[in-house]
Protein backbone atom coordinates (compact mmCIF):
# COMPACT_ATOMS: atom_id res chain seq x y z
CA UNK A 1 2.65 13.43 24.38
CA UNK A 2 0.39 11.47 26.56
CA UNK A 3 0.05 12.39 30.31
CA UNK A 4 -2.22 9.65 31.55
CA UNK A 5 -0.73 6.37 32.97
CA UNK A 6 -2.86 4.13 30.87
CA UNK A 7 -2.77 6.57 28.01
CA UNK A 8 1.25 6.17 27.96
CA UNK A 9 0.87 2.51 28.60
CA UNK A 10 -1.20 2.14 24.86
CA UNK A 11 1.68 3.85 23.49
CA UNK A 12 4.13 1.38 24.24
CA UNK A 13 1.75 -1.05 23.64
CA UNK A 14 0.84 -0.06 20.11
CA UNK A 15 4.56 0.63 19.40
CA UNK A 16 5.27 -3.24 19.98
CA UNK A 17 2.30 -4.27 18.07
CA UNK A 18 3.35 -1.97 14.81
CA UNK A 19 6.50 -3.68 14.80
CA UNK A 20 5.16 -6.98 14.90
CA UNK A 21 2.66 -6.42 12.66
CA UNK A 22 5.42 -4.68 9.88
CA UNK A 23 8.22 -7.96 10.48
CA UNK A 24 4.96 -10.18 9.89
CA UNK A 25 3.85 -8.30 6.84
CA UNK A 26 7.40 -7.96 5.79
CA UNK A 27 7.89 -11.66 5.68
CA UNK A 28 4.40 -12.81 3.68
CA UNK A 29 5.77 -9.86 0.91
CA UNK A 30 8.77 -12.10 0.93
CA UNK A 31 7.11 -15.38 0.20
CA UNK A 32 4.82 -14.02 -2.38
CA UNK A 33 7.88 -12.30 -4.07
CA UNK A 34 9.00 -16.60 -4.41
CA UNK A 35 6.49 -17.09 -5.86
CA UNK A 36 5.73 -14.08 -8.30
CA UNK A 37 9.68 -14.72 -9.56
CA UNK A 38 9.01 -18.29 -10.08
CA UNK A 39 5.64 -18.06 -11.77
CA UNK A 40 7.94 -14.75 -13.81
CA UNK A 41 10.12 -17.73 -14.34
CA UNK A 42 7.59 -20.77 -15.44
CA UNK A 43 8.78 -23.07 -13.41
CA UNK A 44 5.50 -24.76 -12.06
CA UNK A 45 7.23 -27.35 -9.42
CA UNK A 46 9.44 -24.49 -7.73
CA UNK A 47 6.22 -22.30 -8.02
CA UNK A 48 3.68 -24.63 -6.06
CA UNK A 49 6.29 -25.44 -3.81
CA UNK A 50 6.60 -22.05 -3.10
CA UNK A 51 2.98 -21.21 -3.30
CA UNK A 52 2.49 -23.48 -0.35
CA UNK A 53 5.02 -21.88 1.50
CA UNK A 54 3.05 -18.23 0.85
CA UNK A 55 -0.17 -19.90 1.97
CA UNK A 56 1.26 -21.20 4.93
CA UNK A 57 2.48 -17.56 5.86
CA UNK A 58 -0.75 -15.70 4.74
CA UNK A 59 -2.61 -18.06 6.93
CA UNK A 60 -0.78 -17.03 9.83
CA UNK A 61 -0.86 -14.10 9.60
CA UNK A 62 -4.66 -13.73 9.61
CA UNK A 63 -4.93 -15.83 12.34
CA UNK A 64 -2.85 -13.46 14.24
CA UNK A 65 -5.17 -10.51 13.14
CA UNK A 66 -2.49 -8.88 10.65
CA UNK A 67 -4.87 -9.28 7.60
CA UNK A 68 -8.49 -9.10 7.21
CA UNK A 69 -10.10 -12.66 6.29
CA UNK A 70 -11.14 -11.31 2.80
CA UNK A 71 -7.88 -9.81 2.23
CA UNK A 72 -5.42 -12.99 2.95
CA UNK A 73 -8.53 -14.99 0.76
CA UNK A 74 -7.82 -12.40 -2.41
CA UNK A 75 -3.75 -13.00 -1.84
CA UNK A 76 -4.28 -16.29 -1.81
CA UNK A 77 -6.82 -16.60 -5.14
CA UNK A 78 -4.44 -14.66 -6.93
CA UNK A 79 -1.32 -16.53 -6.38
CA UNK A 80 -3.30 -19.57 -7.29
CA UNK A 81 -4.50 -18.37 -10.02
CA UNK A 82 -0.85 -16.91 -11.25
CA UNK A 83 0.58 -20.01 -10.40
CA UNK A 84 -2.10 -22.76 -12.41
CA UNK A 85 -1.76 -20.27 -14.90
CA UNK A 86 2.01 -21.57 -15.75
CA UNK A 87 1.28 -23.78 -18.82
């Protein structure tokens, strides 16, 4: 256990920011599970609907720091690329 001020302050700090971070990551799973069960499914309109959706919510979540550029870029290419795969 911390016994600095500031030390015990970080703490808290990180505490809050892990469980923003995990409900934020939590919810982009979410939307890409849409949109692996409609690809799974081959329905193409329910799939780009919902692959816009999942892009939407990536998107955010790297602005807000949660992902790394490159990583929300290779979610993104690969739902894309599951979804214009539906014949």
């Amino acid at each position: 256990m911390a016994n600095i001020k500031s030390a015990k302050k970080r703490i808290d700090v990180i505490k809050t920011r892990t469980e923003r971070n995990k409900a934020i990551k939590s919810k982009v799973k979410t939307y890409v599970k849409k949109v692996d069960a409609a690809v799974a499914a081959g329905d193409k309109a329910v799939a780009s609907a919902a692959l816009k959706d999942a892009i939407s919510e990536i998107s955010k979540a790297q602005s807000k720091g949660v992902y790394h550029k490159n990583t929300a870029s290779r979610k993104i290419s690969r739902l894309t690329i599951a979804v214009n795969g539906i014949a």
